[in-house]
C-alpha atoms as a PDB file:
ATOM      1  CA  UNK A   1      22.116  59.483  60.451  1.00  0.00           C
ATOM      2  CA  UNK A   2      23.680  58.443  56.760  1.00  0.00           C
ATOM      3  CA  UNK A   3      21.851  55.363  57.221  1.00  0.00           C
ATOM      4  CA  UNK A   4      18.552  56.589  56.740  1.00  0.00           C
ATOM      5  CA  UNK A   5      16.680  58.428  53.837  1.00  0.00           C
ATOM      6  CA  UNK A   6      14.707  61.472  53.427  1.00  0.00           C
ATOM      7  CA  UNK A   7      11.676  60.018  52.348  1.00  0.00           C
ATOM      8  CA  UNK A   8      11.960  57.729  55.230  1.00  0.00           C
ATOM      9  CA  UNK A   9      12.528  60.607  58.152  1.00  0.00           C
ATOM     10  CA  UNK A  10       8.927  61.999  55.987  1.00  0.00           C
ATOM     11  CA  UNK A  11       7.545  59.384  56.730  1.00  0.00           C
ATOM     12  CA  UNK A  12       8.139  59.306  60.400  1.00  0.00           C
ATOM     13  CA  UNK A  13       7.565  62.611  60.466  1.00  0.00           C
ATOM     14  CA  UNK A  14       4.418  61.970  58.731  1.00  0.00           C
ATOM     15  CA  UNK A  15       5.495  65.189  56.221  1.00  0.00           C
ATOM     16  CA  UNK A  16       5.838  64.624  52.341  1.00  0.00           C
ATOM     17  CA  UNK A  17       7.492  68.521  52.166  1.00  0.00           C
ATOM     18  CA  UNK A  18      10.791  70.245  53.686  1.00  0.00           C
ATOM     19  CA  UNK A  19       8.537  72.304  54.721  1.00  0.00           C
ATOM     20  CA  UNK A  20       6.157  70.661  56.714  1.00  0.00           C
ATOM     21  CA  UNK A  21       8.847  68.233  57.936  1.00  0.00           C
ATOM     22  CA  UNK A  22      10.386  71.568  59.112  1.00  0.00           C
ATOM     23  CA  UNK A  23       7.484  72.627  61.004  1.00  0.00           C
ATOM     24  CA  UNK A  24       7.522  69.342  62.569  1.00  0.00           C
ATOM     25  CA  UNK A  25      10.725  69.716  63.991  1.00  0.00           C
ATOM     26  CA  UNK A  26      10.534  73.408  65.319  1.00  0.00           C
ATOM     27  CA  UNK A  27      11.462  75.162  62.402  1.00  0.00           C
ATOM     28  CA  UNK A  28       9.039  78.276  61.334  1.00  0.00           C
ATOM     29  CA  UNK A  29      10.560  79.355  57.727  1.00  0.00           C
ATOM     30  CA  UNK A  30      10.911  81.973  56.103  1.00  0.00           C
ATOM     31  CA  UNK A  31      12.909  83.323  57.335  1.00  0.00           C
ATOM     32  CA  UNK A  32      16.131  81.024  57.950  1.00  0.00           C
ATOM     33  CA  UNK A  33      16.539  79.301  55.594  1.00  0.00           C
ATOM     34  CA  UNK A  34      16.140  75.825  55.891  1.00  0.00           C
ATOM     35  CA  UNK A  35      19.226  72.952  56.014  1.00  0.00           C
ATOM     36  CA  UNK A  36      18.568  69.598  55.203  1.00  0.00           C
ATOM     37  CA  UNK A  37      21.550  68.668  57.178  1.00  0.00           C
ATOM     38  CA  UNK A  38      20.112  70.314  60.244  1.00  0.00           C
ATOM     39  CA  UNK A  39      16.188  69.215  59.365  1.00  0.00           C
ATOM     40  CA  UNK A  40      17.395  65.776  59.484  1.00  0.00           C
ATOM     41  CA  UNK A  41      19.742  65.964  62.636  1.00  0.00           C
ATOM     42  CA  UNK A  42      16.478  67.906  64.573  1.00  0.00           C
ATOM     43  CA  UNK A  43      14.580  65.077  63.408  1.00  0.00           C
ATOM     44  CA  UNK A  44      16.597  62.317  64.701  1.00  0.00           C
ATOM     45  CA  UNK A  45      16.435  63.885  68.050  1.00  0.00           C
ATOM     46  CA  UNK A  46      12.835  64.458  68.468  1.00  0.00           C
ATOM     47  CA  UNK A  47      11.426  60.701  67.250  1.00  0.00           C
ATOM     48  CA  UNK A  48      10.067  58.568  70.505  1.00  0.00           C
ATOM     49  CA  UNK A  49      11.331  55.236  70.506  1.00  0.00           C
ATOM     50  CA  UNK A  50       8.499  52.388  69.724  1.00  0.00           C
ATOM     51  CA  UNK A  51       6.462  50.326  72.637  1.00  0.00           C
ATOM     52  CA  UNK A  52       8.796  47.375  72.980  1.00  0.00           C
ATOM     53  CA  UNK A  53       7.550  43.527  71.548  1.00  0.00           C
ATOM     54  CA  UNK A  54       8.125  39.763  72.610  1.00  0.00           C
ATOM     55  CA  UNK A  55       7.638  40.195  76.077  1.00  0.00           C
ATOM     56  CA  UNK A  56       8.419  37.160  78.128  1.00  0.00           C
ATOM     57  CA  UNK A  57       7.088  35.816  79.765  1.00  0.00           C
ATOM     58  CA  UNK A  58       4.291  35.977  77.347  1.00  0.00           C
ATOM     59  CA  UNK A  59       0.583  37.928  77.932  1.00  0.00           C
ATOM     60  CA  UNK A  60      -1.508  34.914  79.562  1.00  0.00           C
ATOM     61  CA  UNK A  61       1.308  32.407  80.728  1.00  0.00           C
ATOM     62  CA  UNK A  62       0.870  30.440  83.463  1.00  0.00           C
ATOM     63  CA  UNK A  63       2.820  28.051  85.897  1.00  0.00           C
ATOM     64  CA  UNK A  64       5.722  30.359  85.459  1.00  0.00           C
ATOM     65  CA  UNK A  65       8.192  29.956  87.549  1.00  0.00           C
ATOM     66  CA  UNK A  66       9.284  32.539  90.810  1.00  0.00           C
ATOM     67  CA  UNK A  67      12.795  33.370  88.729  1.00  0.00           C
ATOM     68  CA  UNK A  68      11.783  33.712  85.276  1.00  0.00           C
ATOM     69  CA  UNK A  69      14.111  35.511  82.467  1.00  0.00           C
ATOM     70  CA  UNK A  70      12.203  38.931  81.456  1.00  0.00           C
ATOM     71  CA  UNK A  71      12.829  39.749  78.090  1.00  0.00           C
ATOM     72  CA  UNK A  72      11.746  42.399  75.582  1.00  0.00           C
ATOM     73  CA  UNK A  73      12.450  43.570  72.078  1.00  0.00           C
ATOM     74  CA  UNK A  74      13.316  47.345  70.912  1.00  0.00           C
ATOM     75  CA  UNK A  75      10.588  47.244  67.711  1.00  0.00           C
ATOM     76  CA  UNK A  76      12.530  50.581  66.696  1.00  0.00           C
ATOM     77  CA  UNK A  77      16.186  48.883  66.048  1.00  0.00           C
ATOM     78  CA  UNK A  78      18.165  49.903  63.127  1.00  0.00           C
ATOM     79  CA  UNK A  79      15.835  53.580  62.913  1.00  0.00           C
ATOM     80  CA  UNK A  80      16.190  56.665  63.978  1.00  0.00           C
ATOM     81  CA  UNK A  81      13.422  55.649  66.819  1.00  0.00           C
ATOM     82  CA  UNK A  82      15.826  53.140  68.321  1.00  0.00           C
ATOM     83  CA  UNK A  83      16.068  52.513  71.599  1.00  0.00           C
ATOM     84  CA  UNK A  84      19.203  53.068  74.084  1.00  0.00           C
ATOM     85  CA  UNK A  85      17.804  51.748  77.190  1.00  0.00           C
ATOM     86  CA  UNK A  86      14.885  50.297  78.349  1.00  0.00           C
ATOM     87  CA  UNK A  87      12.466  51.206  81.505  1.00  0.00           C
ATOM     88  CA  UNK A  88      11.050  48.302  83.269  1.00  0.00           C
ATOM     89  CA  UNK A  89       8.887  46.694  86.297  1.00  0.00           C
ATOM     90  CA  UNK A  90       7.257  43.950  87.669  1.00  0.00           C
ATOM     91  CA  UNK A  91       4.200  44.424  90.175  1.00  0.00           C
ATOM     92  CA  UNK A  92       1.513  42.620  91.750  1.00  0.00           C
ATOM     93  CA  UNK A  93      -1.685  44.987  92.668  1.00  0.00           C
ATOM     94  CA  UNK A  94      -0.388  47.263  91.239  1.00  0.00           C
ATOM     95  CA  UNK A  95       2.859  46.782  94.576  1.00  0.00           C
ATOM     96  CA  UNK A  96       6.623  46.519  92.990  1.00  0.00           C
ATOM     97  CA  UNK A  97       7.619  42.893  93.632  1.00  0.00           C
ATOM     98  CA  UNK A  98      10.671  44.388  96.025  1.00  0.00           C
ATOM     99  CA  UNK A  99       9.533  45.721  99.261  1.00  0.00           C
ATOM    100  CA  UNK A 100      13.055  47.610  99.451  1.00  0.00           C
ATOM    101  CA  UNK A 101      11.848  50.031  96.506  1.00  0.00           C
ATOM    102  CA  UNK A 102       8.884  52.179  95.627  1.00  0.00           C
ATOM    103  CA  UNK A 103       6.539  51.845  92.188  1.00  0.00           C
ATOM    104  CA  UNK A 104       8.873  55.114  91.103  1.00  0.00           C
ATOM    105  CA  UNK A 105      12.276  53.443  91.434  1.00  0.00           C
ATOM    106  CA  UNK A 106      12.214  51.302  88.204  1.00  0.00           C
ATOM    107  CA  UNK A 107      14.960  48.969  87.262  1.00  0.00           C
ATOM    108  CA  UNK A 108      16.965  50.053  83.631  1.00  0.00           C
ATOM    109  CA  UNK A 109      18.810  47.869  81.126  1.00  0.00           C
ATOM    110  CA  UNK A 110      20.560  48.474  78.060  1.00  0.00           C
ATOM    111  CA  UNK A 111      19.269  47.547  74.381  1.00  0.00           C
ATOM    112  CA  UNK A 112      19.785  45.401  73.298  1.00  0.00           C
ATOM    113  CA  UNK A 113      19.227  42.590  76.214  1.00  0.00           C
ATOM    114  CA  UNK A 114      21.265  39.847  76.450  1.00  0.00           C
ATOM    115  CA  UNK A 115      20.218  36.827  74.273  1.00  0.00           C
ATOM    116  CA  UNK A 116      18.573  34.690  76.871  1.00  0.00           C
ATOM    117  CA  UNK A 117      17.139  37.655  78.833  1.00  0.00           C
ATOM    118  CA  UNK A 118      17.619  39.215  82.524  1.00  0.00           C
ATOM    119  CA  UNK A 119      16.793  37.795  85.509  1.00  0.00           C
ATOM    120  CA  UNK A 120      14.624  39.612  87.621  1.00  0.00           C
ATOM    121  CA  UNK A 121      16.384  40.530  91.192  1.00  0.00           C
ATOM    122  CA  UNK A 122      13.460  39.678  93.394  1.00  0.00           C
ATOM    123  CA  UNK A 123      11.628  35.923  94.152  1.00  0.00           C
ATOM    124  CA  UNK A 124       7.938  36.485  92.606  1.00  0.00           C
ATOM    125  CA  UNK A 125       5.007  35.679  94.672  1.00  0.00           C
ATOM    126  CA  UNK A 126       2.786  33.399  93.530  1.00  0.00           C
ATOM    127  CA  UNK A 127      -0.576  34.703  91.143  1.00  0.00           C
ATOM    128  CA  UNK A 128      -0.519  37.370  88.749  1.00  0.00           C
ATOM    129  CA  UNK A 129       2.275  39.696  88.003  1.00  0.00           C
ATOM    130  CA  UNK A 130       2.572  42.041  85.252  1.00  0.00           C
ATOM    131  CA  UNK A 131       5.975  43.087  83.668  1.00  0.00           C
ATOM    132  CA  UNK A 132       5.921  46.195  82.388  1.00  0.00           C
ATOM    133  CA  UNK A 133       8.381  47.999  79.979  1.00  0.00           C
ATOM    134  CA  UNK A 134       9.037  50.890  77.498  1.00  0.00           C
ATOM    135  CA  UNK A 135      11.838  52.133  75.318  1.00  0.00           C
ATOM    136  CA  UNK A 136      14.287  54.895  76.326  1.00  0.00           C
ATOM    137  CA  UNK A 137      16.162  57.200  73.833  1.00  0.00           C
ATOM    138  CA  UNK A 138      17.469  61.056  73.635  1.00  0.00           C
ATOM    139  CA  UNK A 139      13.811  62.556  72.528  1.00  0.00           C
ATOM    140  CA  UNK A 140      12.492  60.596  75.897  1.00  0.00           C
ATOM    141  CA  UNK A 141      10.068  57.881  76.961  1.00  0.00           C
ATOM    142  CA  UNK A 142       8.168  55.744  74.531  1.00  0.00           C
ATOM    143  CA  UNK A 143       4.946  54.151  74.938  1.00  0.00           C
ATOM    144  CA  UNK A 144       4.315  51.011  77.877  1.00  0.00           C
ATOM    145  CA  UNK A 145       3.799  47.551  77.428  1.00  0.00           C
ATOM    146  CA  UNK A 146       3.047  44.624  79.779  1.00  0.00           C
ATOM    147  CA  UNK A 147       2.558  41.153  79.815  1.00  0.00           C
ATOM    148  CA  UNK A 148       0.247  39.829  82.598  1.00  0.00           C
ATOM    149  CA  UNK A 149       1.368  36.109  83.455  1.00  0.00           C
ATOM    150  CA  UNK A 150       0.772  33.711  86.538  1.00  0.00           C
ATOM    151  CA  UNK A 151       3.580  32.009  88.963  1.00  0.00           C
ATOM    152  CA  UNK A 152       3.162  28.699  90.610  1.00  0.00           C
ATOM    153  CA  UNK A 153       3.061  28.524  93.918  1.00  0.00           C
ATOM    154  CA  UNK A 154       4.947  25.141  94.072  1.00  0.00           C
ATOM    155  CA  UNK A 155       8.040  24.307  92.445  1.00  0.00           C
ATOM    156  CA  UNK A 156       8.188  22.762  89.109  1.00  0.00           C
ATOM    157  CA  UNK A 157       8.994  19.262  89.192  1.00  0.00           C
ATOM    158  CA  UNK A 158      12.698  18.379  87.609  1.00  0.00           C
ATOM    159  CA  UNK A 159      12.883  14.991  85.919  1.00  0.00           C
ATOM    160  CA  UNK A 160      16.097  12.915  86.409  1.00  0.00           C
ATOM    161  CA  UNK A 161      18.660  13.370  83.802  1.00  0.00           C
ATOM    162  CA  UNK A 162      18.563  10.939  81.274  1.00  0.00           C
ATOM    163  CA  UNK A 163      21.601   8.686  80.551  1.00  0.00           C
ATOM    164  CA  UNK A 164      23.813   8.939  77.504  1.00  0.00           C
ATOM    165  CA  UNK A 165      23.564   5.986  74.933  1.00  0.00           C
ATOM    166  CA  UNK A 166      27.262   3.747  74.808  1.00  0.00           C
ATOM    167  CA  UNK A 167      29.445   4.403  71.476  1.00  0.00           C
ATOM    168  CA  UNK A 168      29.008   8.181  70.994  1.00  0.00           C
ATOM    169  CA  UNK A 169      31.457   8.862  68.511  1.00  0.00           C
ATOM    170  CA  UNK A 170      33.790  11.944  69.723  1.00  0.00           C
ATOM    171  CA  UNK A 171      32.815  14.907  67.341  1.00  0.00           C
ATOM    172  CA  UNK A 172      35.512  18.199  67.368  1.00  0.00           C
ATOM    173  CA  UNK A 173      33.020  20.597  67.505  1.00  0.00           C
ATOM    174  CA  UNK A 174      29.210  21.199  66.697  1.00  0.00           C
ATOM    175  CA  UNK A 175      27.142  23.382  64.865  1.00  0.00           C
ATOM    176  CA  UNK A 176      23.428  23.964  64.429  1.00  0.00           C
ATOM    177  CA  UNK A 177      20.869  25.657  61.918  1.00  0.00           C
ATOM    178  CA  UNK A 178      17.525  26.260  62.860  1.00  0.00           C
ATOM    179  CA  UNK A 179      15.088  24.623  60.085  1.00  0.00           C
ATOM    180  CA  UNK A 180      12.131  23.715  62.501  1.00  0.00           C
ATOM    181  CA  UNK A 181       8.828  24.054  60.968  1.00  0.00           C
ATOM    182  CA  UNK A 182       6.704  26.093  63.681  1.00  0.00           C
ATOM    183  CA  UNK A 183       9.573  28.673  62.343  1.00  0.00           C
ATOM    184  CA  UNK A 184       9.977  30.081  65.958  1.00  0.00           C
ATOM    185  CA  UNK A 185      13.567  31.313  68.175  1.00  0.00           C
ATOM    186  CA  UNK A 186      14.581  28.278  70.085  1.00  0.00           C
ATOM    187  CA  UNK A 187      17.110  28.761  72.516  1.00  0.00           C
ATOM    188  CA  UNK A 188      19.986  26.572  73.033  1.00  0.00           C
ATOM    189  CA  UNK A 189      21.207  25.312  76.486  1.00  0.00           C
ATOM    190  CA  UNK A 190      23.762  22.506  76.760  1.00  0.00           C
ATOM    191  CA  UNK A 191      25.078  20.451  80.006  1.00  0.00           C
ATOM    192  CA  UNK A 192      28.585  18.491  80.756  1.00  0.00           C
ATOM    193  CA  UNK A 193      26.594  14.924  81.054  1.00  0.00           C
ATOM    194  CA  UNK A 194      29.632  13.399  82.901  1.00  0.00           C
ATOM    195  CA  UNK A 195      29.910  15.338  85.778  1.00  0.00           C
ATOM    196  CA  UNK A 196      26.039  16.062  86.113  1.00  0.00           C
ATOM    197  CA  UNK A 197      26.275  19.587  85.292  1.00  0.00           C
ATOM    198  CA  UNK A 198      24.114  22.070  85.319  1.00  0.00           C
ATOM    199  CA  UNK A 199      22.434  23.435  82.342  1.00  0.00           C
ATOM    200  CA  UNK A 200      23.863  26.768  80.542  1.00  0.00           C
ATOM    201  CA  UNK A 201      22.029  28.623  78.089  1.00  0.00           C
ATOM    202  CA  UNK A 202      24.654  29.045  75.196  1.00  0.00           C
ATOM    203  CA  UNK A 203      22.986  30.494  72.167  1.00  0.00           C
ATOM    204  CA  UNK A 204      19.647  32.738  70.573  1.00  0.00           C
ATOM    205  CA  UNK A 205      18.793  31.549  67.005  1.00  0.00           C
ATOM    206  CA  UNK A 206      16.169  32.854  65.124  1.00  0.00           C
ATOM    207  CA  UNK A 207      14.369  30.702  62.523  1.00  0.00           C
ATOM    208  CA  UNK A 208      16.644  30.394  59.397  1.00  0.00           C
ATOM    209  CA  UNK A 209      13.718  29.971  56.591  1.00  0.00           C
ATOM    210  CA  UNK A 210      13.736  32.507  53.970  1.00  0.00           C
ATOM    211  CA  UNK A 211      10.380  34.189  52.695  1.00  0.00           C
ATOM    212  CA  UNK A 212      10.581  31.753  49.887  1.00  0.00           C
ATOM    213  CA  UNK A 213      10.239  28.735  52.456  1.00  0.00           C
ATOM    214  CA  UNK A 214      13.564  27.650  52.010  1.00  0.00           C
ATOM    215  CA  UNK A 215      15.689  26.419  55.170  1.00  0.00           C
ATOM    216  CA  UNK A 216      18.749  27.776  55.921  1.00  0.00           C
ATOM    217  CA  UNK A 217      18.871  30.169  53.456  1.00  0.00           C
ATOM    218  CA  UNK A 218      18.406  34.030  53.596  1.00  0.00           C
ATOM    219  CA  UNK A 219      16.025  35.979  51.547  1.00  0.00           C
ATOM    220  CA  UNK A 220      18.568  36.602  48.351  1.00  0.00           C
ATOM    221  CA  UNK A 221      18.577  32.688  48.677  1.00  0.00           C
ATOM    222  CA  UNK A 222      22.294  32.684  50.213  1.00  0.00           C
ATOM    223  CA  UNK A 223      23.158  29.720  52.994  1.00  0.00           C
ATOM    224  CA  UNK A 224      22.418  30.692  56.337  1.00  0.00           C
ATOM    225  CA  UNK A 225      25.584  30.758  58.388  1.00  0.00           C
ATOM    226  CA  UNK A 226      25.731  27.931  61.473  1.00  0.00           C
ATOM    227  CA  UNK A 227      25.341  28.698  64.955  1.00  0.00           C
ATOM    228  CA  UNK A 228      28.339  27.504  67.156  1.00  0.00           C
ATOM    229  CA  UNK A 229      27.401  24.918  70.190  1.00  0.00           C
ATOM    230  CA  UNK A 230      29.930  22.821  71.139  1.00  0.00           C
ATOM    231  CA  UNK A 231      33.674  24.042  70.285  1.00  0.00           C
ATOM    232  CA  UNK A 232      37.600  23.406  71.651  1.00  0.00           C
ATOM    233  CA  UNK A 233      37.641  27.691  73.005  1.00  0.00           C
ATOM    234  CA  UNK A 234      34.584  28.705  73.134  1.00  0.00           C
ATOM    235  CA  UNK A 235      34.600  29.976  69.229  1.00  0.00           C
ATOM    236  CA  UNK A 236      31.229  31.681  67.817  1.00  0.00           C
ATOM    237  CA  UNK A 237      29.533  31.720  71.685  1.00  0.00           C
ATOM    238  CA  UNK A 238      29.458  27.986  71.928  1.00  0.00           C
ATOM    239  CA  UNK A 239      30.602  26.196  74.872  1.00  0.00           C
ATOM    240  CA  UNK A 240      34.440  25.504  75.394  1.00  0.00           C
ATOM    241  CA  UNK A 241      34.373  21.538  75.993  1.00  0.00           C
ATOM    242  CA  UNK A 242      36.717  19.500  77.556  1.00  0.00           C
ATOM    243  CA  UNK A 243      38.075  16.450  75.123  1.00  0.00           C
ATOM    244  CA  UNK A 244      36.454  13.255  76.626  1.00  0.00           C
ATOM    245  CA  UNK A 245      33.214  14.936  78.385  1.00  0.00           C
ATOM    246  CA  UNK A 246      29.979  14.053  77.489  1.00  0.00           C
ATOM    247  CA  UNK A 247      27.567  16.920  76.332  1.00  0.00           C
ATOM    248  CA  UNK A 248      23.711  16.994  76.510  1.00  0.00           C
ATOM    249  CA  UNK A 249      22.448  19.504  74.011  1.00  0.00           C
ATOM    250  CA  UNK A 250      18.735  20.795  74.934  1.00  0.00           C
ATOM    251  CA  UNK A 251      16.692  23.121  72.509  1.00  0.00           C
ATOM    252  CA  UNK A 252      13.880  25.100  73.983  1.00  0.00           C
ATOM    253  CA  UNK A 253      11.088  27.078  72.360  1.00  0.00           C
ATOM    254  CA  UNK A 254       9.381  29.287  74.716  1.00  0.00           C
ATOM    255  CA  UNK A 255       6.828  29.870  71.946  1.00  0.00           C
ATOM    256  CA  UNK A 256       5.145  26.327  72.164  1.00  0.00           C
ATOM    257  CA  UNK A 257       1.479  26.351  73.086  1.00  0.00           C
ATOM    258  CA  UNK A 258       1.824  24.187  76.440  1.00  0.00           C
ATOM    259  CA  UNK A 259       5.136  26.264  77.570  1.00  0.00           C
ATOM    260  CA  UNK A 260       3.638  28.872  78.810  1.00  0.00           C
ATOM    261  CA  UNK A 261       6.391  31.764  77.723  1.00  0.00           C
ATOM    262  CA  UNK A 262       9.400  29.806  79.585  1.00  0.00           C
ATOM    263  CA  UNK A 263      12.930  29.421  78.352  1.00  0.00           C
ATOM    264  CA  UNK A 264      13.827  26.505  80.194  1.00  0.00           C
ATOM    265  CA  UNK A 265      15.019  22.773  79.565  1.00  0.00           C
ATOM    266  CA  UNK A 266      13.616  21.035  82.929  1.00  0.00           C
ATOM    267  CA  UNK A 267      10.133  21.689  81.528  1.00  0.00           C
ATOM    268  CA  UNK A 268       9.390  19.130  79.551  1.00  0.00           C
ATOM    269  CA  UNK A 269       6.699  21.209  77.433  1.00  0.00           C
ATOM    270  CA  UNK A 270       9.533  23.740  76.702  1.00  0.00           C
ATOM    271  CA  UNK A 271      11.506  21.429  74.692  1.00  0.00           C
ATOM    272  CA  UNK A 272      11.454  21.096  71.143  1.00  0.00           C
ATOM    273  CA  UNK A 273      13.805  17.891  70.989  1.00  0.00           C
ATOM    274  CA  UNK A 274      11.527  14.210  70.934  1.00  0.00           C
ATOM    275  CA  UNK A 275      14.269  11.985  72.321  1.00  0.00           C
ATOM    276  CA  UNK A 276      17.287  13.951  74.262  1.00  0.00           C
ATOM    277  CA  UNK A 277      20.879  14.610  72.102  1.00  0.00           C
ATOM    278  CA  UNK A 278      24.096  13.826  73.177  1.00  0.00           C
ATOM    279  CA  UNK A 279      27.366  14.599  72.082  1.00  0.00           C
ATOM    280  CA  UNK A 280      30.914  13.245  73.383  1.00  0.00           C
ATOM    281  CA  UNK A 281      33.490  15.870  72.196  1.00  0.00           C
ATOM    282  CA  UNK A 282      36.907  14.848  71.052  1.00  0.00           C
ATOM    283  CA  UNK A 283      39.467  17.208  69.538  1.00  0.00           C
ATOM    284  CA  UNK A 284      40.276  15.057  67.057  1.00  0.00           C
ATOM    285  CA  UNK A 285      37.340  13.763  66.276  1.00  0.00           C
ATOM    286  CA  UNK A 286      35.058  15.683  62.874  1.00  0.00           C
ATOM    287  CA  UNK A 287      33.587  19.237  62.883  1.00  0.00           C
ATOM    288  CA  UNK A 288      29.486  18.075  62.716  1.00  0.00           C
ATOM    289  CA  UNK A 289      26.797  20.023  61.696  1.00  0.00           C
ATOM    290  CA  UNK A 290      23.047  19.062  62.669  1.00  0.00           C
ATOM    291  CA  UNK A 291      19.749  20.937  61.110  1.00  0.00           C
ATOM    292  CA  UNK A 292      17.020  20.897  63.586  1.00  0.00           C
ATOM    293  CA  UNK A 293      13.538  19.939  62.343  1.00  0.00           C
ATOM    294  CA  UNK A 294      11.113  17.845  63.379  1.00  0.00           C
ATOM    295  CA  UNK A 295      11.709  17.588  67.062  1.00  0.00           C
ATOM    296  CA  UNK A 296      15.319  16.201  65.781  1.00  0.00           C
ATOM    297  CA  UNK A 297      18.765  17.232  65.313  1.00  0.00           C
ATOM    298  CA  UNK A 298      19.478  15.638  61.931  1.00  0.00           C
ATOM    299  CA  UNK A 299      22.766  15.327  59.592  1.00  0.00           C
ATOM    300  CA  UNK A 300      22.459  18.327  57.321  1.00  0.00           C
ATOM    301  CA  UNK A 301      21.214  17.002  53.431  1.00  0.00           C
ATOM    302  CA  UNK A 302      24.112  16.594  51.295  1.00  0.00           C
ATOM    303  CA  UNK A 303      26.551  16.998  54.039  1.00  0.00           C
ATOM    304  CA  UNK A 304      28.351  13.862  53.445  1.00  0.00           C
END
């Protein structure tokens, strides 16, 4: 609770006095006399937690697939209102998409969710489902929300993996900032090319303009720090590569206008990335970074 002020629990509380902040919390003075120390611990224990945001899929997708990633946002992080666990379903007519439960037995997960989201345990039916969630804390439940999307009833079509271009020169590992101009999260997912791999998503990266407009920089107009992708161990969360391999780097943004809410690199319309990136990793070979903006994963300006 030290990380908080006063005027910001008054706030909450929707008090400007000790008094009436008191009065808020259960407190009838005079008499006791009234702690600040215990005013602010009573408070902390009675605020709700906020209706959770960026539900995905998002309100009004469609073509969704029958094993999307759910994910949702605790709006409250960082305050007194945070969340500790979240409260969540999906349903069709209003049925729980899991004929082994009823619409009371809910499925829980912890805040905050993993980067690329939870998969939900059941195969979706085709139409409209609605995912709805709320926030969990110690004063209780917070308000709902929902996101109402559509799944296809056929699958989605995968297009062949393209080939790597000859003379990739071996790189020791590879790092990204996020500079693209729709300023959305992308989500990174990368694939060994020269076994055929499957794809992995490897890393969450929220836009990395500043409020002045300036890319990657924070807002006291620091650098941004680099997101790990392709390393020798598996430094920073990026993928531990075996020297010689071939690497295909895919960035998705769920948030495009013909990706319907899905975080995934077989749908074309997902994927940020014009022509597709590939990286042969050596562990010799140069420590790269790449900016992505543009639909491309550029040399960095003034990186040499």
């Amino acid at each position: 609770m030290t990380d908080i002020s006063l005027l910001q629990y008054a706030r909450l509380l929707g008090s400007n006095t000790v008094i009436g902040m008191a009065e808020r919390v259960g407190l009838k003075p005079p008499p006791p006399p009234i702690s600040v120390r215990n005013l602010i611990d009573l408070a902390g224990r009675i605020i709700l937690p906020f209706a959770p945001v960026d539900l995905q899929p998002q309100n009004g997708a469609r073509g969704i697939r029958n094993d999307p990633s759910l994910f949702f946002r605790d709006s409250g992080a960082g305050t007194p209102a945070a969340a500790a666990q979240f409260e969540f379903s999906v349903t069709q007519n209003n049925v729980l998409v899991d004929p082994t439960k009823r619409l009371t037995d809910l499925a829980t997960t912890s805040n905050p969710l993993p980067p690329f989201g939870i998969k939900w345990f059941f195969p979706l039916p085709p139409g409209e489902v609605t995912l709805t969630v709320r926030a969990i804390n110690k004063a209780g439940k917070g308000p709902k929300s929902s996101s109402i999307f559509s799944v296809t009833s056929s699958p989605v079509p995968q297009p062949p993996p393209p080939s790597p271009p000859p003379g990739l020169v071996g790189i020791s590992k590879l790092s990204m900032f996020n500079c693209q101009g729709e300023r959305h999260t992308v989500f990174v997912w990368v694939r060994d090319a020269t076994g055929n791999g499957p794809w992995k998503p490897i890393q969450r990266i929220p836009t990395q303009f500043n409020e002045a407009g300036q890319c990657p920089f924070d807002d006291n107009g620091n650098p941004a720090d680099s997101v790990a992708i392709l390393t020798r161990k598996g430094e920073g969360g990026g993928v531990a590569c075996i020297s010689g391999n071939i690497y295909q780097v895919s960035i998705v943004d769920p948030e495009r206008p013909t990706c319907g809410g899905q975080n995934d690199p077989n749908i074309i319309n997902c994927v940020v990335e014009d022509r597709p990136s590939f990286f042969r990793f050596d562990n010799s070979g140069d420590e790269v970074t790449v900016m992505l903006e543009n639909g491309r994963l550029s040399p960095v300006p003034g990186s040499g």
